[in-house]
PDB file of N, CA and C in Angstrom:
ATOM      1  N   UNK A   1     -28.998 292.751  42.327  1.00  0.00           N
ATOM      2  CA  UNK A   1     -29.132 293.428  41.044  1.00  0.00           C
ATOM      3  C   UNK A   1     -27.898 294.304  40.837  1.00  0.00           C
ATOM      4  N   UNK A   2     -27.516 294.280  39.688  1.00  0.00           N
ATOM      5  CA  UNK A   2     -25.569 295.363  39.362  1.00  0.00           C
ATOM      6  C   UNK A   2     -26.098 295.811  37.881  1.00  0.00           C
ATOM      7  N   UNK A   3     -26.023 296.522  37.596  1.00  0.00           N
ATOM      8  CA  UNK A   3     -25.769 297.522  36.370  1.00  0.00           C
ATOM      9  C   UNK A   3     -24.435 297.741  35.864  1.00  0.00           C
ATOM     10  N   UNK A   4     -23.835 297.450  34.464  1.00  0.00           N
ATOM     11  CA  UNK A   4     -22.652 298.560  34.069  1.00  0.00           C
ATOM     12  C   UNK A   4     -23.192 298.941  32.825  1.00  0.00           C
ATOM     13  N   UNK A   5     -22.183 299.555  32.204  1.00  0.00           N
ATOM     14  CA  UNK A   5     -22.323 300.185  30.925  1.00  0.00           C
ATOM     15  C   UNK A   5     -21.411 299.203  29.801  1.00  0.00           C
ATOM     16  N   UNK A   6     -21.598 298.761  29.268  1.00  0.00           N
ATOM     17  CA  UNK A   6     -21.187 298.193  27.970  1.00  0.00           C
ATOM     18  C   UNK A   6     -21.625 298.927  26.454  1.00  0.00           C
ATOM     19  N   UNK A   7     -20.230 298.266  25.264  1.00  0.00           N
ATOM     20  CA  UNK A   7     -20.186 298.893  24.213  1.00  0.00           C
ATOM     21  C   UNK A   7     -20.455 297.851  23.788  1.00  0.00           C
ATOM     22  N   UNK A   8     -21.158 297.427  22.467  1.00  0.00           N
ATOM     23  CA  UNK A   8     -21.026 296.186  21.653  1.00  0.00           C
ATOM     24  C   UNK A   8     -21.361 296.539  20.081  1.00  0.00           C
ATOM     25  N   UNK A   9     -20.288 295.551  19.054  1.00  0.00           N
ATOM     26  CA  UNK A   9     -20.376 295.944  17.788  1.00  0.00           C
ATOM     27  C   UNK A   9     -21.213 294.389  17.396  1.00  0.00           C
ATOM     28  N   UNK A  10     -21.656 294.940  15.925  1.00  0.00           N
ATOM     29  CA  UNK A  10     -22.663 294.029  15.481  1.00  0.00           C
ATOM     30  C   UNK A  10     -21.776 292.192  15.750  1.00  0.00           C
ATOM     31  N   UNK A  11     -20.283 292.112  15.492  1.00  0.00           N
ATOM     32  CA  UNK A  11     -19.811 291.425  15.464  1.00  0.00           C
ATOM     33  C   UNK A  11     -19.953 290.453  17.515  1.00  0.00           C
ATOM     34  N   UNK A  12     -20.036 291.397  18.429  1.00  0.00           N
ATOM     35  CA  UNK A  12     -19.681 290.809  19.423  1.00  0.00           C
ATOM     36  C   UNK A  12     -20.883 290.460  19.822  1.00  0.00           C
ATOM     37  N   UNK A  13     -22.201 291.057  19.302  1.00  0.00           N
ATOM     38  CA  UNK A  13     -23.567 290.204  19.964  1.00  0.00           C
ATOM     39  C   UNK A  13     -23.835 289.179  19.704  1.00  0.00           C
ATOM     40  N   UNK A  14     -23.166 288.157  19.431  1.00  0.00           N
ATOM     41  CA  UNK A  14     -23.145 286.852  19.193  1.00  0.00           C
ATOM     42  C   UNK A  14     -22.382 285.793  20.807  1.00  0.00           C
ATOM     43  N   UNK A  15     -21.484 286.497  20.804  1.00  0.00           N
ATOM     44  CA  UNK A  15     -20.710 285.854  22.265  1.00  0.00           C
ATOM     45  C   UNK A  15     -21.134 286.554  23.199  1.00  0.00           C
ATOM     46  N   UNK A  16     -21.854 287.602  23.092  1.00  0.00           N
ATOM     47  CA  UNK A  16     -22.745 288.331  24.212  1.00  0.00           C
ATOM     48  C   UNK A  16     -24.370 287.700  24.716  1.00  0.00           C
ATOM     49  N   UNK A  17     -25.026 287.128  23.824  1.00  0.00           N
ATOM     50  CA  UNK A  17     -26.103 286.584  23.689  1.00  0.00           C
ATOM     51  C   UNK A  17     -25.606 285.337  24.069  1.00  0.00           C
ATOM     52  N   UNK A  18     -24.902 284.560  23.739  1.00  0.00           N
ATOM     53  CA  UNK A  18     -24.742 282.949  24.295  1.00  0.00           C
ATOM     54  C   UNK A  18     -24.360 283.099  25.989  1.00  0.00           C
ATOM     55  N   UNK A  19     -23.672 283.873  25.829  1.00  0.00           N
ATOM     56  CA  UNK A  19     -23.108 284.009  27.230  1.00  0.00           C
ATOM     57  C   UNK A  19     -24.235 284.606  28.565  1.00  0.00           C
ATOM     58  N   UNK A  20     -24.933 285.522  27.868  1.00  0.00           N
ATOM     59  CA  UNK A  20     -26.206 285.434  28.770  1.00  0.00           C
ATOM     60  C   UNK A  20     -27.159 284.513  28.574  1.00  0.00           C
ATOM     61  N   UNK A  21     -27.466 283.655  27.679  1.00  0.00           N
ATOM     62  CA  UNK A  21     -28.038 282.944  27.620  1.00  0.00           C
ATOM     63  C   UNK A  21     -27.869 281.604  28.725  1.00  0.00           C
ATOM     64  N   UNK A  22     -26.605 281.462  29.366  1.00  0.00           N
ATOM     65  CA  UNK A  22     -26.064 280.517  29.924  1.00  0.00           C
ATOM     66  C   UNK A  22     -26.424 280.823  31.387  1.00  0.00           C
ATOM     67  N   UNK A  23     -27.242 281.721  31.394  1.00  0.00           N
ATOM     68  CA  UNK A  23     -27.381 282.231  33.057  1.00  0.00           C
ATOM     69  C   UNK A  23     -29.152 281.833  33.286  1.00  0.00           C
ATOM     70  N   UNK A  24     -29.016 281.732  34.332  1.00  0.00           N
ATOM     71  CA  UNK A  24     -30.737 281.428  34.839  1.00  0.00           C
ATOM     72  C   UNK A  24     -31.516 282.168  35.368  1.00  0.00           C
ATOM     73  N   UNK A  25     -30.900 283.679  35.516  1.00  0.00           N
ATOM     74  CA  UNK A  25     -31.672 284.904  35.905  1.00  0.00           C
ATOM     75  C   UNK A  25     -31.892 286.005  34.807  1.00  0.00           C
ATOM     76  N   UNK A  26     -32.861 286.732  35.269  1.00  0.00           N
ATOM     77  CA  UNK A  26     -33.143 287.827  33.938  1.00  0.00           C
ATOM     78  C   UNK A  26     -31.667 288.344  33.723  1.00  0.00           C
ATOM     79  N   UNK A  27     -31.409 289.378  32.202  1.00  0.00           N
ATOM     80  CA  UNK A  27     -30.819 290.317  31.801  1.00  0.00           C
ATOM     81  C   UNK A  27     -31.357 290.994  31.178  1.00  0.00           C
ATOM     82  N   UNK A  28     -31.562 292.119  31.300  1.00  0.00           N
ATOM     83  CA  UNK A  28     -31.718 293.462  30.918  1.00  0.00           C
ATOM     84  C   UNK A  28     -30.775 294.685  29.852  1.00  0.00           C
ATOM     85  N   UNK A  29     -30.667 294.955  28.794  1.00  0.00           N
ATOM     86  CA  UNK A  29     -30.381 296.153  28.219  1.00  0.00           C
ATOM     87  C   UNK A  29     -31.340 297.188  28.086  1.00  0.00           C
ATOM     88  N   UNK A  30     -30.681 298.203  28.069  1.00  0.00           N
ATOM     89  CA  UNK A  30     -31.307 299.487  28.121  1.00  0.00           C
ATOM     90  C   UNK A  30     -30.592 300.601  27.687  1.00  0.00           C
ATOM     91  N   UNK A  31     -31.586 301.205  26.968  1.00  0.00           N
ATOM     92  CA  UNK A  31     -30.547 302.660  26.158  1.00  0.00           C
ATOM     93  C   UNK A  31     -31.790 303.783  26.360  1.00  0.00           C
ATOM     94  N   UNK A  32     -31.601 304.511  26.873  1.00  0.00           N
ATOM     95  CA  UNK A  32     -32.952 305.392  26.911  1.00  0.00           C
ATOM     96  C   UNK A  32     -33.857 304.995  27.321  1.00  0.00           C
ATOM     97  N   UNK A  33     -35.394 304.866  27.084  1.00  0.00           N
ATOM     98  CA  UNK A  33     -36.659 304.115  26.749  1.00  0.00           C
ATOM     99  C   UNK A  33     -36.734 303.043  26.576  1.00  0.00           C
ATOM    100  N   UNK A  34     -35.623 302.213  25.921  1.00  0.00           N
ATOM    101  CA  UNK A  34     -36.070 301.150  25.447  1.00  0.00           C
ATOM    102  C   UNK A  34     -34.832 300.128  26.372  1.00  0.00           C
ATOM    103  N   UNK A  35     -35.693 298.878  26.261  1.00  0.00           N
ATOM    104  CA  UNK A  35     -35.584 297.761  27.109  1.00  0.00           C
ATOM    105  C   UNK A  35     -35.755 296.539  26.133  1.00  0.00           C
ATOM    106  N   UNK A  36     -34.645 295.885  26.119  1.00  0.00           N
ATOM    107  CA  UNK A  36     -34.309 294.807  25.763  1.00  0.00           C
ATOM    108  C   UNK A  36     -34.041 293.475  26.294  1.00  0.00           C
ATOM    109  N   UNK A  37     -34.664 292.470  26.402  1.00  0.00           N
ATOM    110  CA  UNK A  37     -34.254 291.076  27.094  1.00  0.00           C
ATOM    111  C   UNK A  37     -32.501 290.632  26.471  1.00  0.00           C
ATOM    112  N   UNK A  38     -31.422 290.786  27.337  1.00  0.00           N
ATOM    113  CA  UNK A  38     -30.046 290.161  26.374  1.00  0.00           C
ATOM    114  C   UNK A  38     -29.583 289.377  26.122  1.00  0.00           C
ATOM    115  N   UNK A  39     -31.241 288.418  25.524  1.00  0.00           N
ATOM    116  CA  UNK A  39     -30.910 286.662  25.439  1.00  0.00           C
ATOM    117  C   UNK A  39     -31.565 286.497  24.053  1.00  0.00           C
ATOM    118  N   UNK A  40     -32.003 288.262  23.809  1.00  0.00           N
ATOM    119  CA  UNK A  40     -32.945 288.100  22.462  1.00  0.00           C
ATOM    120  C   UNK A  40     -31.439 288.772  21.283  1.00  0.00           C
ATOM    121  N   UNK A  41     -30.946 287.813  20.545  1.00  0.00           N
ATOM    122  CA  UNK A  41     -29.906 288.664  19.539  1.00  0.00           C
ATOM    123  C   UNK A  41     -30.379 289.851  18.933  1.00  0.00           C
ATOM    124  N   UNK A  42     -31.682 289.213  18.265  1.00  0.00           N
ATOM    125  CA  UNK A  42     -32.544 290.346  17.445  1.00  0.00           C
ATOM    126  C   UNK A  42     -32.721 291.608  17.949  1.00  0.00           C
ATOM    127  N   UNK A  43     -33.473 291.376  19.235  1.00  0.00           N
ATOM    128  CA  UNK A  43     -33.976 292.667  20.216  1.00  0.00           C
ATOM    129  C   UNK A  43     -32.496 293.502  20.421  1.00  0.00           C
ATOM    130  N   UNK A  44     -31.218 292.894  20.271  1.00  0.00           N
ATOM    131  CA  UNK A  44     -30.024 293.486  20.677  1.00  0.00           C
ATOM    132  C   UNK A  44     -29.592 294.290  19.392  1.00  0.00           C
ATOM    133  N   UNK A  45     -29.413 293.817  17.945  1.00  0.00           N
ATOM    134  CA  UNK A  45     -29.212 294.264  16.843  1.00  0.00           C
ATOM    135  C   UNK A  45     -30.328 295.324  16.163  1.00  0.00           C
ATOM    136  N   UNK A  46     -31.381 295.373  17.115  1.00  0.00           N
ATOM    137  CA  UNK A  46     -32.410 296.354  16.830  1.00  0.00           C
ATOM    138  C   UNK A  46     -32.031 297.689  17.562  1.00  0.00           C
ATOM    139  N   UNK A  47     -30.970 297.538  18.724  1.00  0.00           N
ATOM    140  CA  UNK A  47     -30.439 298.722  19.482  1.00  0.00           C
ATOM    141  C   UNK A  47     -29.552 299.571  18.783  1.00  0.00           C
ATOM    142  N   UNK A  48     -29.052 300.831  18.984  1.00  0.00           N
ATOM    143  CA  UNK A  48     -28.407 301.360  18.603  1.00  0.00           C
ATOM    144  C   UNK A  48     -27.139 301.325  18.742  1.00  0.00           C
ATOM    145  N   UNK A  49     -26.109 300.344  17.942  1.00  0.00           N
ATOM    146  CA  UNK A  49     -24.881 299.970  18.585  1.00  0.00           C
ATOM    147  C   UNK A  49     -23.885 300.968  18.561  1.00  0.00           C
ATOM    148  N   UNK A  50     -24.386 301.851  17.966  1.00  0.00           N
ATOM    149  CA  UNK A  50     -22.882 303.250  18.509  1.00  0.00           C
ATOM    150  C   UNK A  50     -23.285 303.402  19.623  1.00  0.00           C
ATOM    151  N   UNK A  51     -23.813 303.394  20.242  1.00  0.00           N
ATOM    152  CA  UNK A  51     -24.114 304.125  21.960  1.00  0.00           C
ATOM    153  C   UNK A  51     -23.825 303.363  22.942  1.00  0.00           C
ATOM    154  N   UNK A  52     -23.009 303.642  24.535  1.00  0.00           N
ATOM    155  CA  UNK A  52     -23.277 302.367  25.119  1.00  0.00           C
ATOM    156  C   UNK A  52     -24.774 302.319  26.082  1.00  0.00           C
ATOM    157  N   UNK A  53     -24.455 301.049  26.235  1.00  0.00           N
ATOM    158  CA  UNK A  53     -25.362 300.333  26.715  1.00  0.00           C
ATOM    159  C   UNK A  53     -25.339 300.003  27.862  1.00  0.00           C
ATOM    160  N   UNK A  54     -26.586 300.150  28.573  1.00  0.00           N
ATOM    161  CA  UNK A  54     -26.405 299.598  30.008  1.00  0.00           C
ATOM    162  C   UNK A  54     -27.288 298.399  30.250  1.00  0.00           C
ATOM    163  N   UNK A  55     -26.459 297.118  31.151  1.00  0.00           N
ATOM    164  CA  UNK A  55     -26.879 296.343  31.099  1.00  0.00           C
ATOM    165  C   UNK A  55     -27.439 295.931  32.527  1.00  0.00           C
ATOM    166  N   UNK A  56     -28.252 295.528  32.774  1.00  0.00           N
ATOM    167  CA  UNK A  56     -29.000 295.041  34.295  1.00  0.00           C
ATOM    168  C   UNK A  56     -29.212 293.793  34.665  1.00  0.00           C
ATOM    169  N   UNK A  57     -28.553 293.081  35.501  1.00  0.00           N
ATOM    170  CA  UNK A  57     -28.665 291.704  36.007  1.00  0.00           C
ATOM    171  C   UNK A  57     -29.037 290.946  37.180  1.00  0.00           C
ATOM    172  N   UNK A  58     -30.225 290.437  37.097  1.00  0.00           N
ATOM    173  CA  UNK A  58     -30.703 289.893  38.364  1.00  0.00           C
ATOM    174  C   UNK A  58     -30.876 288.844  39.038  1.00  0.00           C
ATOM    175  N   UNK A  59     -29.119 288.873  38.799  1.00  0.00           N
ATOM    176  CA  UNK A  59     -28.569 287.631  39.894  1.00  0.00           C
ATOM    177  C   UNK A  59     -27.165 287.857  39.412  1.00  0.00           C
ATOM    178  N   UNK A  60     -25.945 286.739  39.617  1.00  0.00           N
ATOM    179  CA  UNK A  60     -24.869 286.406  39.761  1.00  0.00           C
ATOM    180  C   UNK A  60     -24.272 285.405  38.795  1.00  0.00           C
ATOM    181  N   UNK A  61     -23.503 285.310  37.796  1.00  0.00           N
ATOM    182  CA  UNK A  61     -22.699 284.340  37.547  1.00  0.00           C
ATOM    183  C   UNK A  61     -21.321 284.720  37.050  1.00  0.00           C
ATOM    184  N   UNK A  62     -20.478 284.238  37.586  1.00  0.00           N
ATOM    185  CA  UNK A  62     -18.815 284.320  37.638  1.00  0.00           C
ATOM    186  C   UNK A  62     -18.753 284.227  35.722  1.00  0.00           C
ATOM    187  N   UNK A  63     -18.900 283.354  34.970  1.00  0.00           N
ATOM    188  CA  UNK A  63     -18.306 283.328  33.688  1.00  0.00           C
ATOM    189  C   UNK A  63     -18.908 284.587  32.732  1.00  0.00           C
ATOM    190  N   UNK A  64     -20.635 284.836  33.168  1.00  0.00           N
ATOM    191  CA  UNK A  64     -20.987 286.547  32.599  1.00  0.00           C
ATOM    192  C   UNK A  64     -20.719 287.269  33.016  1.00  0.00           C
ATOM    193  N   UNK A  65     -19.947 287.495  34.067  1.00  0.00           N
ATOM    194  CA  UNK A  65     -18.961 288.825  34.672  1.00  0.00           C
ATOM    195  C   UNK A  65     -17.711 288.896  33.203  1.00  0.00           C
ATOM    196  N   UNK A  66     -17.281 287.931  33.396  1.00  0.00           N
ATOM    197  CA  UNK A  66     -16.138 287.915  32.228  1.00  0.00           C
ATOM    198  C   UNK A  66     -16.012 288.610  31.588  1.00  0.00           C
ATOM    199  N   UNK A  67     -17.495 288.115  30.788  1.00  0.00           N
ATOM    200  CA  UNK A  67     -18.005 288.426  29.472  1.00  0.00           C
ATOM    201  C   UNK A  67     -18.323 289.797  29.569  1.00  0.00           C
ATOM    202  N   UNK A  68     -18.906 290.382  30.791  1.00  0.00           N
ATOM    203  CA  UNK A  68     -19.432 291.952  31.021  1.00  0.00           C
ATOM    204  C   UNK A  68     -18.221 292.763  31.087  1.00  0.00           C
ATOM    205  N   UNK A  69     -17.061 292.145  31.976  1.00  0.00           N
ATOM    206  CA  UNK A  69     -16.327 293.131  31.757  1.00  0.00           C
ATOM    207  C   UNK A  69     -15.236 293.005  30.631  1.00  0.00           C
ATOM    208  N   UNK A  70     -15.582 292.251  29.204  1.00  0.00           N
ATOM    209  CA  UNK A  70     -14.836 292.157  28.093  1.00  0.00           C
ATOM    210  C   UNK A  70     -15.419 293.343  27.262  1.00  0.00           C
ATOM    211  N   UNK A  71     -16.743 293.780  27.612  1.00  0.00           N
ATOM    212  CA  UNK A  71     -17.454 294.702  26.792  1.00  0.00           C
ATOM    213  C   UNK A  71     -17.447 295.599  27.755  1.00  0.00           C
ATOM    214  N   UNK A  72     -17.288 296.017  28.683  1.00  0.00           N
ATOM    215  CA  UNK A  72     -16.906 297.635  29.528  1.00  0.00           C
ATOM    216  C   UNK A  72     -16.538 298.510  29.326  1.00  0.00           C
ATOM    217  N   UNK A  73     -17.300 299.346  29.426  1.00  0.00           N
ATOM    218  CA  UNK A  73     -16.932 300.657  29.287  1.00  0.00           C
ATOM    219  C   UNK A  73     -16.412 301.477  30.373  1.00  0.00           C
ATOM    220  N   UNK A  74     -14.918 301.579  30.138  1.00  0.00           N
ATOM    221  CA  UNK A  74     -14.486 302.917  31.584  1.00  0.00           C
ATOM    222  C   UNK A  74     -15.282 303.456  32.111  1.00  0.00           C
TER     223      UNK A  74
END
């Protein structure tokens, strides 16, 4: 399981969602309280996209690392 923090604008949850979608283990967002599956676009555009986001993954894949650390936050 790895956690980071990611930023995402309405424009990038589109290549964010396919790209977890391509994995075979859960993903997780989270902002506070609330918990999001990050394979659901909707559930993602329902978040608060000024804030970042932390994302939770439970398992491994080399091409959604990419993608995680294209949306990273220092």
């Amino acid at each position: 399981m790895s956690q980071c923090k990611i930023k995402l604008n309405a424009t990038d949850v589109r290549e964010f969602v396919d790209a977890a979608s391509k994995c075979d283990f859960d993903i997780d967002i989270f902002y506070n309280r609330i918990i999001i599956d990050a394979k659901s676009i909707l559930g993602i555009l329902s978040m608060d996209l000024t804030k970042n986001l932390t994302v939770q993954c439970y398992g491994e894949n080399r091409e959604f690392n990419k993608t995680l650390k294209k949306f990273a936050v220092a």
